[in-house]
Protein backbone atom coordinates (compact mmCIF):
# COMPACT_ATOMS: atom_id res chain seq x y z
CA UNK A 1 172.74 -72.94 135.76
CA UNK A 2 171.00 -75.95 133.90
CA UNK A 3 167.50 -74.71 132.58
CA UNK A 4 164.66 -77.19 134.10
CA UNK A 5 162.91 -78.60 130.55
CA UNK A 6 159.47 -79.15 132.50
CA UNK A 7 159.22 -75.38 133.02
CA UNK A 8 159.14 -75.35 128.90
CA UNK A 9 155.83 -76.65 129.05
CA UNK A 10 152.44 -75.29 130.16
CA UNK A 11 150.09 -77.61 131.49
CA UNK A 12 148.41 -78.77 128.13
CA UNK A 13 151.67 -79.30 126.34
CA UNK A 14 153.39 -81.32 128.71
CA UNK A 15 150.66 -83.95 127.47
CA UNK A 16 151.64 -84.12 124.25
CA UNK A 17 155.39 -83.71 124.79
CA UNK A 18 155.17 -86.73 127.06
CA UNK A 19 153.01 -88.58 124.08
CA UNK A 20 155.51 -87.60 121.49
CA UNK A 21 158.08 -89.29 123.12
CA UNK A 22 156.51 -92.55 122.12
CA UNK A 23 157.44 -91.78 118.85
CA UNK A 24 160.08 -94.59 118.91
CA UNK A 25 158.24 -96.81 120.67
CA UNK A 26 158.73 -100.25 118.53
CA UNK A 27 155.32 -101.73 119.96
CA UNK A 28 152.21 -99.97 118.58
CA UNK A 29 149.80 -101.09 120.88
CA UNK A 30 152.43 -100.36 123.97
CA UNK A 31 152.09 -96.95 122.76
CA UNK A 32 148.37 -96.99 122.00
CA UNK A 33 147.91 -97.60 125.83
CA UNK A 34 150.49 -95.67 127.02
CA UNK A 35 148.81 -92.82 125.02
CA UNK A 36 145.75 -93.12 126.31
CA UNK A 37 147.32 -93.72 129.92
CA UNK A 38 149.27 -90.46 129.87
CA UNK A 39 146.22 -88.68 128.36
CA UNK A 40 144.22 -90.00 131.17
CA UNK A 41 146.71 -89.39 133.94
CA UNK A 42 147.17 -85.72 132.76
CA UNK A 43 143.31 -84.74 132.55
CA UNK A 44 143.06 -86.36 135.88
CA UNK A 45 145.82 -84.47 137.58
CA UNK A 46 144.29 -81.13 135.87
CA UNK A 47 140.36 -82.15 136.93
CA UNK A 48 141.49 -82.52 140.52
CA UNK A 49 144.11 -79.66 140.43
CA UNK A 50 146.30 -82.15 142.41
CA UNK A 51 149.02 -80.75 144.35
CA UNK A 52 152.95 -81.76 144.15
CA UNK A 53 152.22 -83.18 148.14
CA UNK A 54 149.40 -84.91 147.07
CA UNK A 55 151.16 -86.71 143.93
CA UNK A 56 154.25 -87.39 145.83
CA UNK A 57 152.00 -89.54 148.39
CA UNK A 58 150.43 -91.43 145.42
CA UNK A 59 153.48 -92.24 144.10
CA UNK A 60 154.69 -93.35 147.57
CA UNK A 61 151.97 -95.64 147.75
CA UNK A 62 152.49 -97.24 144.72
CA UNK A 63 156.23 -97.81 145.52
CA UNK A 64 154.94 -99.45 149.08
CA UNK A 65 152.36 -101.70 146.94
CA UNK A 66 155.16 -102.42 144.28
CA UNK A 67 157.68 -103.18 147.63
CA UNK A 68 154.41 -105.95 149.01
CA UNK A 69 154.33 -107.79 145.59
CA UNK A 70 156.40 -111.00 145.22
CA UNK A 71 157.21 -113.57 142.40
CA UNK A 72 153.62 -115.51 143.87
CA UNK A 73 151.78 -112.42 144.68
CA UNK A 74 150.89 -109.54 142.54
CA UNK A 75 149.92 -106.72 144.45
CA UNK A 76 149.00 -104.48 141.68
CA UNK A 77 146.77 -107.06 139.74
CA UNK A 78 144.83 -108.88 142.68
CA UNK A 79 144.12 -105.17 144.09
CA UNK A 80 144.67 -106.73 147.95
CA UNK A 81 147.57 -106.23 150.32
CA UNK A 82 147.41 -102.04 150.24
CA UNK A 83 144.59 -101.18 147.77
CA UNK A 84 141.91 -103.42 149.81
CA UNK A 85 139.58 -103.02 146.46
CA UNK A 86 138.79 -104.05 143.47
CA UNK A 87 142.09 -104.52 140.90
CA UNK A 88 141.60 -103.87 137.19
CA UNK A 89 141.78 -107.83 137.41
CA UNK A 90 137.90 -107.28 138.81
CA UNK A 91 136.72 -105.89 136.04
CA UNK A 92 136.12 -108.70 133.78
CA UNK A 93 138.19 -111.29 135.29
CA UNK A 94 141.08 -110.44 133.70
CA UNK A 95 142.35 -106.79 131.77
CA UNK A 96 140.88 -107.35 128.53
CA UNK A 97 138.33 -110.09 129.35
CA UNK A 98 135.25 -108.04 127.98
CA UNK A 99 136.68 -107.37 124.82
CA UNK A 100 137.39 -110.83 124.02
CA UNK A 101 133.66 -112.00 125.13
């Protein structure tokens, strides 16, 4: 029977095993933010102590919002359609806009 590798990690190593796959990564600032994404993501998950249901449903809902955006319409970046808030695009404008300023 084929041993399941997540069960190798405990809840603060799966971070950095996840992190440490970027190793290879040929982009340094791809994996700079995908770093500090997967850091963020995994202190969130612990903070809230959220449940495989509950994570499922998020990830459902970010397939629907993926499934609404076109070639014109960008579901993820104008934050409309499904999210009905503000977009990271709200922020400054655009991702990035206050570091530029």
């Amino acid at each position: 029977m084929p041993v399941n590798p997540v069960r190798e990690f405990d809840e603060k190593s799966i971070t950095q095993a996840v992190i440490g796959r970027l190793a290879e990564c040929q982009d340094p600032r791809f994996a700079r933010l995908m770093t500090s994404l997967v850091t963020h993501l995994h202190d969130f998950v612990r903070e809230v102590q959220l449940t495989e249901s509950e994570w499922f449903t998020a990830i459902e809902f970010l397939t629907d919002v993926g499934k609404a955006c076109t070639a014109k319409r960008q579901e993820f970046i104008r934050g409309q359609r499904r999210i009905d808030g503000p977009g990271p695009v709200l922020l400054g404008g655009r991702p990035g806009a206050a570091a530029r300023q």
